[in-house]
PDB file of N, CA and C in Angstrom:
ATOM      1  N   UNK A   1       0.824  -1.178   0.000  1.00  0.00           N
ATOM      2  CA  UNK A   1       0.000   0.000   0.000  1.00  0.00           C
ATOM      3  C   UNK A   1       0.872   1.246   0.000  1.00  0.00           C
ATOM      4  N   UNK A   2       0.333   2.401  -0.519  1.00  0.00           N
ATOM      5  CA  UNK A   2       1.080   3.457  -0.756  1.00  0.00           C
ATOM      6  C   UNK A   2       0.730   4.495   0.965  1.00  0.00           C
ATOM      7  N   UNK A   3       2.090   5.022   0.853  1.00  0.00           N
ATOM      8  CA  UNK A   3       2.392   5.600   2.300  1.00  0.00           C
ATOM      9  C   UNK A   3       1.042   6.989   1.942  1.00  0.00           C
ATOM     10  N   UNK A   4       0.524   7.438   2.962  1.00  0.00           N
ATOM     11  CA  UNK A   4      -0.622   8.457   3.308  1.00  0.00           C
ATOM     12  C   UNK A   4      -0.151   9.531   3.768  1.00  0.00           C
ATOM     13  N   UNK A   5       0.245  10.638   3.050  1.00  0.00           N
ATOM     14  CA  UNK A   5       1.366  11.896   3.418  1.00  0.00           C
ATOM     15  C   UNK A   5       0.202  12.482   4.419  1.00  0.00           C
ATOM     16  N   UNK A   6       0.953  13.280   5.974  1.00  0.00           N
ATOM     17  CA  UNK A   6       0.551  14.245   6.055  1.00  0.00           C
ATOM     18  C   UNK A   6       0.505  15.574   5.852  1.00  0.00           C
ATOM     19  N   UNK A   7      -0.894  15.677   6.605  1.00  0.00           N
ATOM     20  CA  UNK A   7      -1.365  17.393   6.102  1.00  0.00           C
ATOM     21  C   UNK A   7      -0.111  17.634   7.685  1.00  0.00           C
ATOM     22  N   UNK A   8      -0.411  19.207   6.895  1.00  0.00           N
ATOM     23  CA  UNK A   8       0.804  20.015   7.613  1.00  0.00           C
ATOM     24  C   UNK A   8       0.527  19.745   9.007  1.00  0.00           C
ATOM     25  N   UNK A   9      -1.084  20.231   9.566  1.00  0.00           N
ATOM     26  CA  UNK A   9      -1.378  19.651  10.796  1.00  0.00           C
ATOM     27  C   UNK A   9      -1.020  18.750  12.248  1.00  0.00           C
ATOM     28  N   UNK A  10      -0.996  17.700  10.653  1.00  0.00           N
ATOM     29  CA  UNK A  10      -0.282  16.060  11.696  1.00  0.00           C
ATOM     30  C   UNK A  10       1.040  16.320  11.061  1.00  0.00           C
ATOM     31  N   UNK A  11       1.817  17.234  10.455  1.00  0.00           N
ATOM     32  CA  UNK A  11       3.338  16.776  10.172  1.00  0.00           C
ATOM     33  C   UNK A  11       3.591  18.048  11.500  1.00  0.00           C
ATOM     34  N   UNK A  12       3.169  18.857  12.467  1.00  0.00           N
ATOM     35  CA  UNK A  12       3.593  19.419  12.714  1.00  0.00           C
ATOM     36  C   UNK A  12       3.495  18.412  14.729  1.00  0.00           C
ATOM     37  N   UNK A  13       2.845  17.869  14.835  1.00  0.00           N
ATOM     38  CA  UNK A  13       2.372  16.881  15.811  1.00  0.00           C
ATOM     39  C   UNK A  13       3.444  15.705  15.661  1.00  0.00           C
ATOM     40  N   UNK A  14       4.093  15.918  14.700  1.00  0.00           N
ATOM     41  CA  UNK A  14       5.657  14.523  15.343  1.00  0.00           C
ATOM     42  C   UNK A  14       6.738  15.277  15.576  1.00  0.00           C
ATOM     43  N   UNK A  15       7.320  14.342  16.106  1.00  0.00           N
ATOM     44  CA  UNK A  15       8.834  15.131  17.108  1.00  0.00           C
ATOM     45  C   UNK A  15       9.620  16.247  15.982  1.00  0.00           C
ATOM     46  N   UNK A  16       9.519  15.155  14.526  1.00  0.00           N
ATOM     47  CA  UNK A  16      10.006  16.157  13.552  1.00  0.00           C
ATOM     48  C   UNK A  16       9.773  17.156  13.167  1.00  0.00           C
ATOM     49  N   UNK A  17       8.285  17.349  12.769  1.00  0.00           N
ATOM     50  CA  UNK A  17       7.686  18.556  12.268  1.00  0.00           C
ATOM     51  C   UNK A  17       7.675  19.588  13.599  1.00  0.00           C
ATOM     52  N   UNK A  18       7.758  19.155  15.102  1.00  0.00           N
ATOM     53  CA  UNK A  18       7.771  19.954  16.105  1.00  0.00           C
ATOM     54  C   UNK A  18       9.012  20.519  16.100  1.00  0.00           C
ATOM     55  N   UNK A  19       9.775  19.879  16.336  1.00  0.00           N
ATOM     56  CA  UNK A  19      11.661  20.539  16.211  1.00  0.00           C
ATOM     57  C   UNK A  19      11.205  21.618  15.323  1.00  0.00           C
ATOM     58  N   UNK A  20      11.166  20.981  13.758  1.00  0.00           N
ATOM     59  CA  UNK A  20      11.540  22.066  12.599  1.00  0.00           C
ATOM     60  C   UNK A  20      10.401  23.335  12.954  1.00  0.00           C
ATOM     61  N   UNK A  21       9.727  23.260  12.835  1.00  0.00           N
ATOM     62  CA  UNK A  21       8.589  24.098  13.909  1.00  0.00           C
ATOM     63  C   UNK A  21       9.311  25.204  14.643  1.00  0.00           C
ATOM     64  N   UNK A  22      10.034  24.496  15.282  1.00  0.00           N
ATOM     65  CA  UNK A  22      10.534  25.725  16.977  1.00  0.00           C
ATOM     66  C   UNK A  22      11.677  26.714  16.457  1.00  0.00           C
ATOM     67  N   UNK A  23      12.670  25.333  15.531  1.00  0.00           N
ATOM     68  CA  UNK A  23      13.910  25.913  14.792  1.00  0.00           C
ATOM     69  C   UNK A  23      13.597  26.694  14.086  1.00  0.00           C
ATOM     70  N   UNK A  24      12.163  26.809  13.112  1.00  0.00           N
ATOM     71  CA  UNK A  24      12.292  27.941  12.016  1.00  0.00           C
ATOM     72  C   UNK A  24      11.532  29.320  12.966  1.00  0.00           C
ATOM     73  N   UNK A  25      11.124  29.467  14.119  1.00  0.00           N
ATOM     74  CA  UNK A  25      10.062  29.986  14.316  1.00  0.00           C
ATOM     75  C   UNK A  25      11.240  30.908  15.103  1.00  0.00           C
ATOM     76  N   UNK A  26      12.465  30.079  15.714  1.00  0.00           N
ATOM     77  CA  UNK A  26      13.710  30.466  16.853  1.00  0.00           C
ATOM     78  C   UNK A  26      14.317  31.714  15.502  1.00  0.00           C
ATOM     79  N   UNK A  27      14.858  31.162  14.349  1.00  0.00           N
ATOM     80  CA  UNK A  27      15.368  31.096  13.192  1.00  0.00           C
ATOM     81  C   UNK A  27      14.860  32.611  12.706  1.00  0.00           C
ATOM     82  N   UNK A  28      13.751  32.817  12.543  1.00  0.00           N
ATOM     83  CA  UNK A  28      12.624  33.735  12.052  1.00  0.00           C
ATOM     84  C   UNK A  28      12.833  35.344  13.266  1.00  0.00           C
ATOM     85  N   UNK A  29      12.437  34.955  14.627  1.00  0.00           N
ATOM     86  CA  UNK A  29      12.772  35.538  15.471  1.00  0.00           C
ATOM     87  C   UNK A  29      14.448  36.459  15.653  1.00  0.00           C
ATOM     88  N   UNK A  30      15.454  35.428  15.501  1.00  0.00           N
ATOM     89  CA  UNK A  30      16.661  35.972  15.586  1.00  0.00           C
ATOM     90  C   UNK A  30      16.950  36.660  14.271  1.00  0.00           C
ATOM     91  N   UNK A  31      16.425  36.838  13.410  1.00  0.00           N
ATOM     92  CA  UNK A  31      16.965  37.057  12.449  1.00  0.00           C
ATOM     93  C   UNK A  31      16.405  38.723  12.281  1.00  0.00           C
ATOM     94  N   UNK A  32      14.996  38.703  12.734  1.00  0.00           N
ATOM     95  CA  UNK A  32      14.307  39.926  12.752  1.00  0.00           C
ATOM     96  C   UNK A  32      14.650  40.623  14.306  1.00  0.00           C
ATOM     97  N   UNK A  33      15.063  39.856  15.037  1.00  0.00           N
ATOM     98  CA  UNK A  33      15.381  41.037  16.540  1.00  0.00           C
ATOM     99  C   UNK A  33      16.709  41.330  16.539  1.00  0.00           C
ATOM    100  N   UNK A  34      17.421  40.676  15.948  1.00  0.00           N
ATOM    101  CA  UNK A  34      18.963  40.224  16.253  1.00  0.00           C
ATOM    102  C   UNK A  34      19.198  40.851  15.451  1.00  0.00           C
ATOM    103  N   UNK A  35      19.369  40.188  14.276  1.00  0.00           N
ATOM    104  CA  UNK A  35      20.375  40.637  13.094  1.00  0.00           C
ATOM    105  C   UNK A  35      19.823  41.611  12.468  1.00  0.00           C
ATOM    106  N   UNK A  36      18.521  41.416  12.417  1.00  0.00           N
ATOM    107  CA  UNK A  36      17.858  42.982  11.485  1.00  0.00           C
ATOM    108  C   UNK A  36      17.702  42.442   9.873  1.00  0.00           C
ATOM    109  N   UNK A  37      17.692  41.277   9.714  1.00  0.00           N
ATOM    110  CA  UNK A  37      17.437  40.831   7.758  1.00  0.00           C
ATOM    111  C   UNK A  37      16.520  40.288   7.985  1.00  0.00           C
ATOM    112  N   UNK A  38      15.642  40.407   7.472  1.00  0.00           N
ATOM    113  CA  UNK A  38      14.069  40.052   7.030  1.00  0.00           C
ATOM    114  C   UNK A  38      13.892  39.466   6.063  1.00  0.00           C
ATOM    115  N   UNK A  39      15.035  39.340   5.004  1.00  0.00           N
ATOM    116  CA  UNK A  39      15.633  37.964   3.746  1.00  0.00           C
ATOM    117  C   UNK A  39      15.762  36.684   4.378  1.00  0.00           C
ATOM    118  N   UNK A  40      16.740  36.898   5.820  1.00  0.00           N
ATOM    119  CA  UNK A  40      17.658  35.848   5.788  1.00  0.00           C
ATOM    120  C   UNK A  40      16.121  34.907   7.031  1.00  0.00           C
ATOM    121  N   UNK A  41      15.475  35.764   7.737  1.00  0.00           N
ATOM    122  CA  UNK A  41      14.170  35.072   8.232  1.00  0.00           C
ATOM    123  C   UNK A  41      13.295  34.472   7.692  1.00  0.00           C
ATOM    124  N   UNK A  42      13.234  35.107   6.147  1.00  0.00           N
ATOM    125  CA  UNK A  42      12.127  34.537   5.422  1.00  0.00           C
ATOM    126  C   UNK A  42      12.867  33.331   4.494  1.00  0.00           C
ATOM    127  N   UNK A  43      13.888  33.016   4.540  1.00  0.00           N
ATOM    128  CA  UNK A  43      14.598  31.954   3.909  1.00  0.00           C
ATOM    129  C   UNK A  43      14.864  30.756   5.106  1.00  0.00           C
ATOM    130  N   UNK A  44      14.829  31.036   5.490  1.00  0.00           N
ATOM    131  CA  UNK A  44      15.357  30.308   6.365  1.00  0.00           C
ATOM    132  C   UNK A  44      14.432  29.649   7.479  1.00  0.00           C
ATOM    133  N   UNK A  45      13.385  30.727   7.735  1.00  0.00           N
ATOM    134  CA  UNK A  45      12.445  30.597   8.719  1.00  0.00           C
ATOM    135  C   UNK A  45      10.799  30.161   8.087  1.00  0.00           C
ATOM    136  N   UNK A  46      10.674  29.980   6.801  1.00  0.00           N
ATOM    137  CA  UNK A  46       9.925  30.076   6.296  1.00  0.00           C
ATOM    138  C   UNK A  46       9.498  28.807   5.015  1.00  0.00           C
ATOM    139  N   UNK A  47      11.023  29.467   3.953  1.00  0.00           N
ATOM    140  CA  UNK A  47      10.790  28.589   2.414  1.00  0.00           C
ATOM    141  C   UNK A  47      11.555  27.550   2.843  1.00  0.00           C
ATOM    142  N   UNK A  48      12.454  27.420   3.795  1.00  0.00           N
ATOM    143  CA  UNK A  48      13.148  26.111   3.942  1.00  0.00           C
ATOM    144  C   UNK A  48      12.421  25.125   4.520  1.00  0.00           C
ATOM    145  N   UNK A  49      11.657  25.235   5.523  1.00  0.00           N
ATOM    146  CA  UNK A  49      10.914  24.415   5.793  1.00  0.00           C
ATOM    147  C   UNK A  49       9.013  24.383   5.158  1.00  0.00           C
ATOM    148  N   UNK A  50       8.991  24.781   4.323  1.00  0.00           N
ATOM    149  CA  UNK A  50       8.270  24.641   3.454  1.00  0.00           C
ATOM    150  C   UNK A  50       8.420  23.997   2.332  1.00  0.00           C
ATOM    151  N   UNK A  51       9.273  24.023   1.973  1.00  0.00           N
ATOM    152  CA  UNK A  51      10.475  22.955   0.607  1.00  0.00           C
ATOM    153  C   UNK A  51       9.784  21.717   0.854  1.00  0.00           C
ATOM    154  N   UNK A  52      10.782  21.906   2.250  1.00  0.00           N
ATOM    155  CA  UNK A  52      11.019  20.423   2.582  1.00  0.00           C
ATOM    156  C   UNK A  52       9.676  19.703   2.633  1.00  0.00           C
ATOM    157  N   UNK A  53       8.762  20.390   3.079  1.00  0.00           N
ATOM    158  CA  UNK A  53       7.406  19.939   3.475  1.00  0.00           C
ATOM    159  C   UNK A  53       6.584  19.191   1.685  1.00  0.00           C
ATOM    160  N   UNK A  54       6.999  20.089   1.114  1.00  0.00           N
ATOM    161  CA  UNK A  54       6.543  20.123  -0.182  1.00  0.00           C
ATOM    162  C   UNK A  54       7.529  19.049  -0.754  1.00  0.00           C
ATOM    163  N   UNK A  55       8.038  19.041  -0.582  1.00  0.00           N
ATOM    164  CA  UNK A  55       9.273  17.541  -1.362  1.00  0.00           C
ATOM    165  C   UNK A  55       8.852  16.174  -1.107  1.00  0.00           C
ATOM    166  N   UNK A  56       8.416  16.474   0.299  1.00  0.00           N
ATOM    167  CA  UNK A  56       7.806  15.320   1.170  1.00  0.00           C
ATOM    168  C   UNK A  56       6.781  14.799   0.332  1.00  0.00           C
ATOM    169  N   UNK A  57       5.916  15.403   0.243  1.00  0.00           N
ATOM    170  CA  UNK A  57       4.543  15.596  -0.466  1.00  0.00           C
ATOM    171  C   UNK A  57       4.694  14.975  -1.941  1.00  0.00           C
ATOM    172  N   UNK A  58       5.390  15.489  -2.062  1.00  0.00           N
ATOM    173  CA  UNK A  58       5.566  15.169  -3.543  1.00  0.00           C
ATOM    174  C   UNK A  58       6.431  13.849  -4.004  1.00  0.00           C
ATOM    175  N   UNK A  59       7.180  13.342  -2.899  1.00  0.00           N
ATOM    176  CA  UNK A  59       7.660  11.931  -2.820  1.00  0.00           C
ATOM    177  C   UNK A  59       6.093  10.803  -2.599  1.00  0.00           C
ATOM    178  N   UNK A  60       5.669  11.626  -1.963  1.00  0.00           N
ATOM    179  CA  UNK A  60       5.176  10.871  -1.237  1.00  0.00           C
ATOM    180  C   UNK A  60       3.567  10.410  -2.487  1.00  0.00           C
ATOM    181  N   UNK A  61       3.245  11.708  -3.143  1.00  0.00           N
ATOM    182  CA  UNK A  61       2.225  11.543  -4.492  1.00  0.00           C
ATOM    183  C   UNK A  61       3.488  10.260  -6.007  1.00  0.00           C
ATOM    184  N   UNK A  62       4.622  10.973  -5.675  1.00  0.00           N
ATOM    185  CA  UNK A  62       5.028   9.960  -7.009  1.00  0.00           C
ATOM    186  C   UNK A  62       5.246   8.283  -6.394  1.00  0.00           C
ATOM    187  N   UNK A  63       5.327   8.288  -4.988  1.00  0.00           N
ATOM    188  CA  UNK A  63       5.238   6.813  -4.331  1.00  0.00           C
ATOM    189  C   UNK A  63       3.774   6.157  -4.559  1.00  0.00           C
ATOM    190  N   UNK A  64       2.822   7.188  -4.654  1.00  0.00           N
ATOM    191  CA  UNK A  64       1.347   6.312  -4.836  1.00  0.00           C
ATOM    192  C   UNK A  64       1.514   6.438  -6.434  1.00  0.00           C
ATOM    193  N   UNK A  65       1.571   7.223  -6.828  1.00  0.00           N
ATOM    194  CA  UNK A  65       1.903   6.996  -8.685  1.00  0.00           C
ATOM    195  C   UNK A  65       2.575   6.012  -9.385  1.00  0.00           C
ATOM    196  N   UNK A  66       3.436   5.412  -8.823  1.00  0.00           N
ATOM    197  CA  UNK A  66       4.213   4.174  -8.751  1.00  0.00           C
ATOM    198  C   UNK A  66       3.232   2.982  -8.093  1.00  0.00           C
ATOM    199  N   UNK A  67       3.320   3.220  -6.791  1.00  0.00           N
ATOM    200  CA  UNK A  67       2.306   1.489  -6.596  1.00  0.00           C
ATOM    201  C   UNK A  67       0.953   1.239  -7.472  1.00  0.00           C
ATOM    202  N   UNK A  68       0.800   2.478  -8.024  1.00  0.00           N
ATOM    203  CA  UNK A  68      -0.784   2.863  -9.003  1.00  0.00           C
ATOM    204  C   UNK A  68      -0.328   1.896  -9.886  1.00  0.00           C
ATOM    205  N   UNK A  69       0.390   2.101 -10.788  1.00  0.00           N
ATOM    206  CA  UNK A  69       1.070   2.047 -11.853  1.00  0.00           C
ATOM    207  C   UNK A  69       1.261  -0.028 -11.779  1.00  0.00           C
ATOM    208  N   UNK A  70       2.283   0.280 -10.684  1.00  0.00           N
ATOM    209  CA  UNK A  70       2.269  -1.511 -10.620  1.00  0.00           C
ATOM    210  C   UNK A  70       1.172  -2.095 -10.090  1.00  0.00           C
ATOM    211  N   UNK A  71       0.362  -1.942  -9.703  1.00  0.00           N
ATOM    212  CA  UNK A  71      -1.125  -2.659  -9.444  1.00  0.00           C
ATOM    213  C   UNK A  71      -1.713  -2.516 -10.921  1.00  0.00           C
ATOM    214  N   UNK A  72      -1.658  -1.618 -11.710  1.00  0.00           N
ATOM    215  CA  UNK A  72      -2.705  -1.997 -13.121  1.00  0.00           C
ATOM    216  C   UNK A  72      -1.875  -2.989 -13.833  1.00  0.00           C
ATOM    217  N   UNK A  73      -0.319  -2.497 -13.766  1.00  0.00           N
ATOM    218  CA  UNK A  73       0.643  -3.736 -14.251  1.00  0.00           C
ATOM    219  C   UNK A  73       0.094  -5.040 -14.272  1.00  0.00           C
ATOM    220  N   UNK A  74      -0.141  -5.665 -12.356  1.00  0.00           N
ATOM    221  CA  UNK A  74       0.260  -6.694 -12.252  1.00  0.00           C
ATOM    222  C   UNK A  74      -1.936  -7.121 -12.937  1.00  0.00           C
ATOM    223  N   UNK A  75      -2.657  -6.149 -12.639  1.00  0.00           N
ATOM    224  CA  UNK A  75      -3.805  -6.650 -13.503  1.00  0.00           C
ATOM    225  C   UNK A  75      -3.753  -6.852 -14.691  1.00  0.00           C
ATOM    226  N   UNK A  76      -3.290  -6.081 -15.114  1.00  0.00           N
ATOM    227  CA  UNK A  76      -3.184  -6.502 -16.865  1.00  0.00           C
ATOM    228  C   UNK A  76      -2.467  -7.736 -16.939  1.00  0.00           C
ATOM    229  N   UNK A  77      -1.352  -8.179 -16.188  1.00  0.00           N
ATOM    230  CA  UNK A  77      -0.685  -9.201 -16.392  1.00  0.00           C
ATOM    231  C   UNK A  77      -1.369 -10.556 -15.974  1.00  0.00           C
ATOM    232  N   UNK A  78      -2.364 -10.700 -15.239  1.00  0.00           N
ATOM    233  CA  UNK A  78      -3.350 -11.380 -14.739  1.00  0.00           C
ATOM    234  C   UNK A  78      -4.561 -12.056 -15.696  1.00  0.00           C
ATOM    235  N   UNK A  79      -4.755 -10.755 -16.325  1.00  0.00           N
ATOM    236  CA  UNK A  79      -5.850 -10.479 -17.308  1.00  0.00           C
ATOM    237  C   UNK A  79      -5.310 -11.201 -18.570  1.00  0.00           C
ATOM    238  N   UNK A  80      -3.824 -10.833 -18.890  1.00  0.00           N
ATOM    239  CA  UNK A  80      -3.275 -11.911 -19.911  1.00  0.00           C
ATOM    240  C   UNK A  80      -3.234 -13.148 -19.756  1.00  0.00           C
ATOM    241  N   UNK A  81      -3.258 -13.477 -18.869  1.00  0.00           N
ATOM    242  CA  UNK A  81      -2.297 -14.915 -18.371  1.00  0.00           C
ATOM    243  C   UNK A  81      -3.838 -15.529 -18.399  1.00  0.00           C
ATOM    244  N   UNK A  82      -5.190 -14.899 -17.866  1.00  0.00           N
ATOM    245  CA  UNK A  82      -6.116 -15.448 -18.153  1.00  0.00           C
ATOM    246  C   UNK A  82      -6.857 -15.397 -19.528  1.00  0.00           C
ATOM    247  N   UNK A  83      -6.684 -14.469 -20.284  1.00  0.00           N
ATOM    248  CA  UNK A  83      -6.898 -14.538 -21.737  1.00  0.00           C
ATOM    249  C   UNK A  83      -5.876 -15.857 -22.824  1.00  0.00           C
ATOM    250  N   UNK A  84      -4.840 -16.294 -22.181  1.00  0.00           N
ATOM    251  CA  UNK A  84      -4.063 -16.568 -22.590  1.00  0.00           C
ATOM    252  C   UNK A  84      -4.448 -18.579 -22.702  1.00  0.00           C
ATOM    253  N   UNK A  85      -4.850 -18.337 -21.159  1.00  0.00           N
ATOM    254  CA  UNK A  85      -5.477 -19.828 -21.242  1.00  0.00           C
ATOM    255  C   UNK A  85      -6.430 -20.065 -21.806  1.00  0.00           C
ATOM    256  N   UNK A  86      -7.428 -19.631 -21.899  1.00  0.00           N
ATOM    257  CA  UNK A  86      -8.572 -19.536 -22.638  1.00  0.00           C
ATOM    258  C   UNK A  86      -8.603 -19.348 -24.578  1.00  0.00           C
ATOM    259  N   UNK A  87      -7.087 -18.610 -24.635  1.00  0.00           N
ATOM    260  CA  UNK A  87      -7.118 -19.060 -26.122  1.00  0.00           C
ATOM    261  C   UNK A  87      -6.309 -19.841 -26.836  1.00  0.00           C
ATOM    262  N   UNK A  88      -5.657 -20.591 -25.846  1.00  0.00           N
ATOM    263  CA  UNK A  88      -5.509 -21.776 -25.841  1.00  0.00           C
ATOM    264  C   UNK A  88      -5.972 -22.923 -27.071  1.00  0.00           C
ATOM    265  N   UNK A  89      -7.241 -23.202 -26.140  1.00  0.00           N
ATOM    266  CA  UNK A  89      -8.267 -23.836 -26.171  1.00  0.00           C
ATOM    267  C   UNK A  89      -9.036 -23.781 -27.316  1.00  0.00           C
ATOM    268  N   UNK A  90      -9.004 -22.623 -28.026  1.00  0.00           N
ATOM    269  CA  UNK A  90      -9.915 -22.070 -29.339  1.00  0.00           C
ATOM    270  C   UNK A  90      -8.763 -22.040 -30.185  1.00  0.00           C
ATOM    271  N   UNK A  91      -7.730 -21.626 -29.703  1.00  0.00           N
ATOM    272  CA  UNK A  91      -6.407 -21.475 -31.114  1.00  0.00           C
ATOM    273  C   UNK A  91      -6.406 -23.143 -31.967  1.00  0.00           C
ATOM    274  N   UNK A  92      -6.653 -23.996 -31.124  1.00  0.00           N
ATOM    275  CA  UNK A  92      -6.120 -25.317 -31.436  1.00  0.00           C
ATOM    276  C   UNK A  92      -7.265 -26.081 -32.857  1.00  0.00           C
ATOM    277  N   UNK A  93      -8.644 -24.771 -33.065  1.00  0.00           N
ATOM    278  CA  UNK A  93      -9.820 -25.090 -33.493  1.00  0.00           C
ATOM    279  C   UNK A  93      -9.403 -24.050 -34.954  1.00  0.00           C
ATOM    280  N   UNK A  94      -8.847 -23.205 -34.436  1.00  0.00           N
ATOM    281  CA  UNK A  94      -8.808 -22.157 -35.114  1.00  0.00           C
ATOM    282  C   UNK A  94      -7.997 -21.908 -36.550  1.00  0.00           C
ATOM    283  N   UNK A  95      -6.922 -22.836 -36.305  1.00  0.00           N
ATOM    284  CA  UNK A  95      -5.700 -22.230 -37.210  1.00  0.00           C
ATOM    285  C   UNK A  95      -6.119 -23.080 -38.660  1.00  0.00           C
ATOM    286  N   UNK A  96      -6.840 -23.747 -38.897  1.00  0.00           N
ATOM    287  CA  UNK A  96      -7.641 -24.048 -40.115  1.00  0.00           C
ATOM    288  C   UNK A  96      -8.089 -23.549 -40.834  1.00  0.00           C
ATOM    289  N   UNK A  97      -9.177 -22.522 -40.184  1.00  0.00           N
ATOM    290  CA  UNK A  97     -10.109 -21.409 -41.004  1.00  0.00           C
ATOM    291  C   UNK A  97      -9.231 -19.687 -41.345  1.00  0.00           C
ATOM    292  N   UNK A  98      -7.814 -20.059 -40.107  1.00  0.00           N
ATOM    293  CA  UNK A  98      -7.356 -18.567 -40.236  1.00  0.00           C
ATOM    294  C   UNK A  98      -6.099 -19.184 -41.518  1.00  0.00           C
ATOM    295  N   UNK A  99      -5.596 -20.006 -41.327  1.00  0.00           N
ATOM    296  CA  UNK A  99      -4.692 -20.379 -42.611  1.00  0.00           C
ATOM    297  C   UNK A  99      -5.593 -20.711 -44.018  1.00  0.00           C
ATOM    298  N   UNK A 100      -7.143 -21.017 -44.122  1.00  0.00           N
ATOM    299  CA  UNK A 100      -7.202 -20.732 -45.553  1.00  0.00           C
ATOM    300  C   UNK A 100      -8.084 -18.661 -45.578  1.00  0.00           C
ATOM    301  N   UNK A 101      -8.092 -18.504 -44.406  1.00  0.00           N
ATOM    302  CA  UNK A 101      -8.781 -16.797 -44.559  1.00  0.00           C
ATOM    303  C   UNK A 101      -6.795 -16.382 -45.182  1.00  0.00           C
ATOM    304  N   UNK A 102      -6.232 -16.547 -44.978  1.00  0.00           N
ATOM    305  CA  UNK A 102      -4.574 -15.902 -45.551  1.00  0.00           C
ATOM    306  C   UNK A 102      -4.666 -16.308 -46.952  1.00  0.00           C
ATOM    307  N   UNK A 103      -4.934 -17.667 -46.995  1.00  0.00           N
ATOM    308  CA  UNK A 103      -4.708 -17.866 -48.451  1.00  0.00           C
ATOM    309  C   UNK A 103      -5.466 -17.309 -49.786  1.00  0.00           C
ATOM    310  N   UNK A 104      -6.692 -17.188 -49.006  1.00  0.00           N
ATOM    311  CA  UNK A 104      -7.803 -16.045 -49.565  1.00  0.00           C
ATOM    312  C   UNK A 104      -7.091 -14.786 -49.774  1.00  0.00           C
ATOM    313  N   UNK A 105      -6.820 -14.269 -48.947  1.00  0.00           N
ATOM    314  CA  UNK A 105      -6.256 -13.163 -49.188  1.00  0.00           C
ATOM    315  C   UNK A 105      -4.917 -12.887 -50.001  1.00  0.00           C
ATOM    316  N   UNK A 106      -4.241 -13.849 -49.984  1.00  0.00           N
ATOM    317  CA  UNK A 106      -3.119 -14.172 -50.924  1.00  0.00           C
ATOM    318  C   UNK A 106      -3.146 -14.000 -52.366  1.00  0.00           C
ATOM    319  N   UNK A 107      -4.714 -14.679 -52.758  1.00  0.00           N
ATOM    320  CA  UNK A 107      -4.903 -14.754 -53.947  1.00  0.00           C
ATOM    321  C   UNK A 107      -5.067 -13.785 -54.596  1.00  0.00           C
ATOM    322  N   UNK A 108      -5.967 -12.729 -53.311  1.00  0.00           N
ATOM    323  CA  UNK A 108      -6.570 -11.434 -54.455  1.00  0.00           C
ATOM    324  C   UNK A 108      -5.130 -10.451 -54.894  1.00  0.00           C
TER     325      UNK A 108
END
């Protein structure tokens, strides 16, 4: 089964998303009391952990795009393998009427 990304919500409710949380928020703070750049807060305190959030996300959509992908695979491959037996069974009836339908067609 394909992994179930969270919303920002629950990514902010694990130890991880809490850290990065405090760090960008610490990050954001020092940058605007301290240092005085309001660039280096909004990079840092902001799009970096937003990236990341978004990368996540987006691993996490091409991971279900992938198990998508191999589940119709392994149906179609199913779907052959059962078409496959089944014509079998009729090919063995068949190749009579389809070798003189060629020769028909040969002629014209």
């Amino acid at each position: 089964m394909a992994h179930d990304p969270l919303s920002p919500s629950e990514a902010l409710r694990t130890r991880t998303g809490a850290t990065l949380a405090v760090v960008s928020i610490l990050t954001l703070v020092y940058s605007l009391v301290i240092v005085g750049q309001v660039l280096f807060g909004l990079i840092v305190g902001v799009a970096l952990p937003a990236s990341l959030y978004l990368s996540y996300r987006l691993f996490a959509a091409l991971d279900a795009l992938a198990d998508a992908a191999q589940r119709i695979a392994d149906a179609r491959d199913r779907e052959a393998d059962e078409a496959a037996r089944f014509d079998s069974a009729t090919e063995r009836d068949a190749p009579s009427s389809q070798s003189s339908d060629r020769l028909a067609e040969r002629e014209r």
